[in-house]
C-alpha atoms as a PDB file:
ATOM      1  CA  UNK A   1       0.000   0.000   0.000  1.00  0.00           C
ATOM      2  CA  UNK A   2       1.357   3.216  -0.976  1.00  0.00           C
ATOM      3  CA  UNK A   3       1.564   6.454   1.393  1.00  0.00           C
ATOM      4  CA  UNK A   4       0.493   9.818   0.985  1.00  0.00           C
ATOM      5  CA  UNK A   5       1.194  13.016   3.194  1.00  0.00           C
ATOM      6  CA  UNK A   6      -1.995  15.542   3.439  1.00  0.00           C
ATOM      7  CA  UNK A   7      -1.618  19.408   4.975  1.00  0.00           C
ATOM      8  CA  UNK A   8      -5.114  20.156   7.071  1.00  0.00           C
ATOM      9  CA  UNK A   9      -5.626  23.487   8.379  1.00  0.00           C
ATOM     10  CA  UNK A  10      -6.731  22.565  12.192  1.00  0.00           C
ATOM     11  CA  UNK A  11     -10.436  23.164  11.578  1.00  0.00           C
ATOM     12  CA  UNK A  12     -10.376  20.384   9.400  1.00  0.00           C
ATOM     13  CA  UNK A  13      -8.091  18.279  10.956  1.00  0.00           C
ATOM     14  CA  UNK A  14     -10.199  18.399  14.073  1.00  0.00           C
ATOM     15  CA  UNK A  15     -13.332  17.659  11.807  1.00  0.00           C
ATOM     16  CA  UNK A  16     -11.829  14.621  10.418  1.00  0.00           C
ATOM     17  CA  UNK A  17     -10.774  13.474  14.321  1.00  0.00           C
ATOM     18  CA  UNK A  18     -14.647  13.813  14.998  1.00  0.00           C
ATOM     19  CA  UNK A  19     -15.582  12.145  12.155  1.00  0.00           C
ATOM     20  CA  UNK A  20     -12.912   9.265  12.850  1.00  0.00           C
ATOM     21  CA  UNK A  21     -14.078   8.980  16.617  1.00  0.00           C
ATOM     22  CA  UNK A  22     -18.044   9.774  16.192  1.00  0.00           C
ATOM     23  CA  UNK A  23     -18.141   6.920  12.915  1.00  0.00           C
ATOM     24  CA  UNK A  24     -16.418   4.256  14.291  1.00  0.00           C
ATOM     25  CA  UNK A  25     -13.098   4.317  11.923  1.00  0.00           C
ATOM     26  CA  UNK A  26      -9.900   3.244  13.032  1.00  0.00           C
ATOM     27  CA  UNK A  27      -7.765   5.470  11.813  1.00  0.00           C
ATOM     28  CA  UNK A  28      -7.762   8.921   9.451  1.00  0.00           C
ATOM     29  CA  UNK A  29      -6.337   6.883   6.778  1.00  0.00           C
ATOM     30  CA  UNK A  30      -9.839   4.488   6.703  1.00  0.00           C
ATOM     31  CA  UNK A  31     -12.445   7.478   7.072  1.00  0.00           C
ATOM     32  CA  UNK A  32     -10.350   9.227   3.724  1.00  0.00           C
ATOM     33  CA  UNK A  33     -10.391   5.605   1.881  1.00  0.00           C
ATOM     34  CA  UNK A  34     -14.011   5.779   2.621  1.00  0.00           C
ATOM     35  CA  UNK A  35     -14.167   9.180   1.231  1.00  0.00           C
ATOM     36  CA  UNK A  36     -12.374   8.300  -1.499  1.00  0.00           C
ATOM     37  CA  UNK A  37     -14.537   5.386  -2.439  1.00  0.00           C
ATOM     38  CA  UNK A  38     -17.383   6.956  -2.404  1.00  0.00           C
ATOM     39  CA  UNK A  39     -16.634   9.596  -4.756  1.00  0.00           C
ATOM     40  CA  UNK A  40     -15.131   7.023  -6.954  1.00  0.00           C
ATOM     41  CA  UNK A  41     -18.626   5.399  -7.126  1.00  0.00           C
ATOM     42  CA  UNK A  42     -20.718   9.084  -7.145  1.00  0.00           C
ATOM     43  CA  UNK A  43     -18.037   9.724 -10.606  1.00  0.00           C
ATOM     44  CA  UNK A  44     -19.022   6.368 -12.035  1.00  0.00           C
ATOM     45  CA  UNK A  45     -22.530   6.814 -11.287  1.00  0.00           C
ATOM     46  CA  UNK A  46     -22.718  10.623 -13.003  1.00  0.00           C
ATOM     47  CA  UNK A  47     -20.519   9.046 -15.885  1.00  0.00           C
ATOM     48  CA  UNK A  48     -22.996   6.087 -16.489  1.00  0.00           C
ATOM     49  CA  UNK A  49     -26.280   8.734 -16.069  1.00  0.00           C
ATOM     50  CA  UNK A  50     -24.551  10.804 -18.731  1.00  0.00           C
ATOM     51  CA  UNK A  51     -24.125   8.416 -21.299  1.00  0.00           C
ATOM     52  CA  UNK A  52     -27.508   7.468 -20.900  1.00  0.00           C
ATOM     53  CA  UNK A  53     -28.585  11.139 -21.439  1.00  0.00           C
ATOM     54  CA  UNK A  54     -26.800  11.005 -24.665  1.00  0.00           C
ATOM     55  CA  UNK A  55     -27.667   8.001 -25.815  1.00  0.00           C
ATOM     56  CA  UNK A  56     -31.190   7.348 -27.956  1.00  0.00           C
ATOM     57  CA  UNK A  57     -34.268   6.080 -26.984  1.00  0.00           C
ATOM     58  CA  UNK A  58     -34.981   2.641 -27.615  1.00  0.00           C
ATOM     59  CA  UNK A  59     -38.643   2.475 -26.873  1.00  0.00           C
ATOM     60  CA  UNK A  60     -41.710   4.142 -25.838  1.00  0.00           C
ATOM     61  CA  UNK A  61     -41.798   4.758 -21.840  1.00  0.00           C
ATOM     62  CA  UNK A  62     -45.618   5.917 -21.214  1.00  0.00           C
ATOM     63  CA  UNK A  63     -46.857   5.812 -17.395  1.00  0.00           C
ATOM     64  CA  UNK A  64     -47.749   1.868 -17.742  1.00  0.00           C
ATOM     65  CA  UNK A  65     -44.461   1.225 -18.491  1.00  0.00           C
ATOM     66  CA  UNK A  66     -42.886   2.921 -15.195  1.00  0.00           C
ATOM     67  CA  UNK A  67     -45.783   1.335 -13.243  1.00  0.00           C
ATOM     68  CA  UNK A  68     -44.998  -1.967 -15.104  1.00  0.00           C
ATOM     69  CA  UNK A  69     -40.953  -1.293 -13.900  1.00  0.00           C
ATOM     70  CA  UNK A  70     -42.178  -0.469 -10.172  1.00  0.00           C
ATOM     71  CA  UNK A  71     -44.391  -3.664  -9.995  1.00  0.00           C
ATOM     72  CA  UNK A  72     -41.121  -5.254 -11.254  1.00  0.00           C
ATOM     73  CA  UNK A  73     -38.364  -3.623  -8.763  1.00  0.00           C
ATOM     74  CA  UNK A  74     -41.103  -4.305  -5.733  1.00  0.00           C
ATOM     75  CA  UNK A  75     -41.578  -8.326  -6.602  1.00  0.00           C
ATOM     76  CA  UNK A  76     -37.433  -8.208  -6.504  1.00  0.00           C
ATOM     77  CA  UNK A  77     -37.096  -6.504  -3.265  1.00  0.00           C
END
């Protein structure tokens, strides 16, 4: 695992220490993996919802077929 060296003014130092203690992390290092992660995941996401805005529809979506989809996603859950 590699090592990197971050500068925190001491406001957000002491917000990470509160965020470390009140969360249940072990260290700094996991609460800014866990950072990291998740904006990893939030990029993918906005990449993957802005190809679909550019791609072309394949279909007709009226109101039967969302409530068709929702009966769907409900039955899996």
């Amino acid at each position: 695992m590699s090592t990197m060296n971050i500068s925190l003014p001491d406001s957000l130092k002491s917000f990470v220490d509160e965020q470390v203690n009140r969360r249940g992390f072990s260290t700094s290092s996991e609460y800014m993996r866990e950072l990291i992660r998740k904006d990893q995941d939030r990029t993918a996401l906005r990449e993957m919802l802005l190809a679909g805005a550019g791609s072309e529809a394949v279909g007709h979506f009226d109101a039967d077929y969302f409530k068709r989809l929702r009966k769907s996603a409900q039955q899996k859950a």
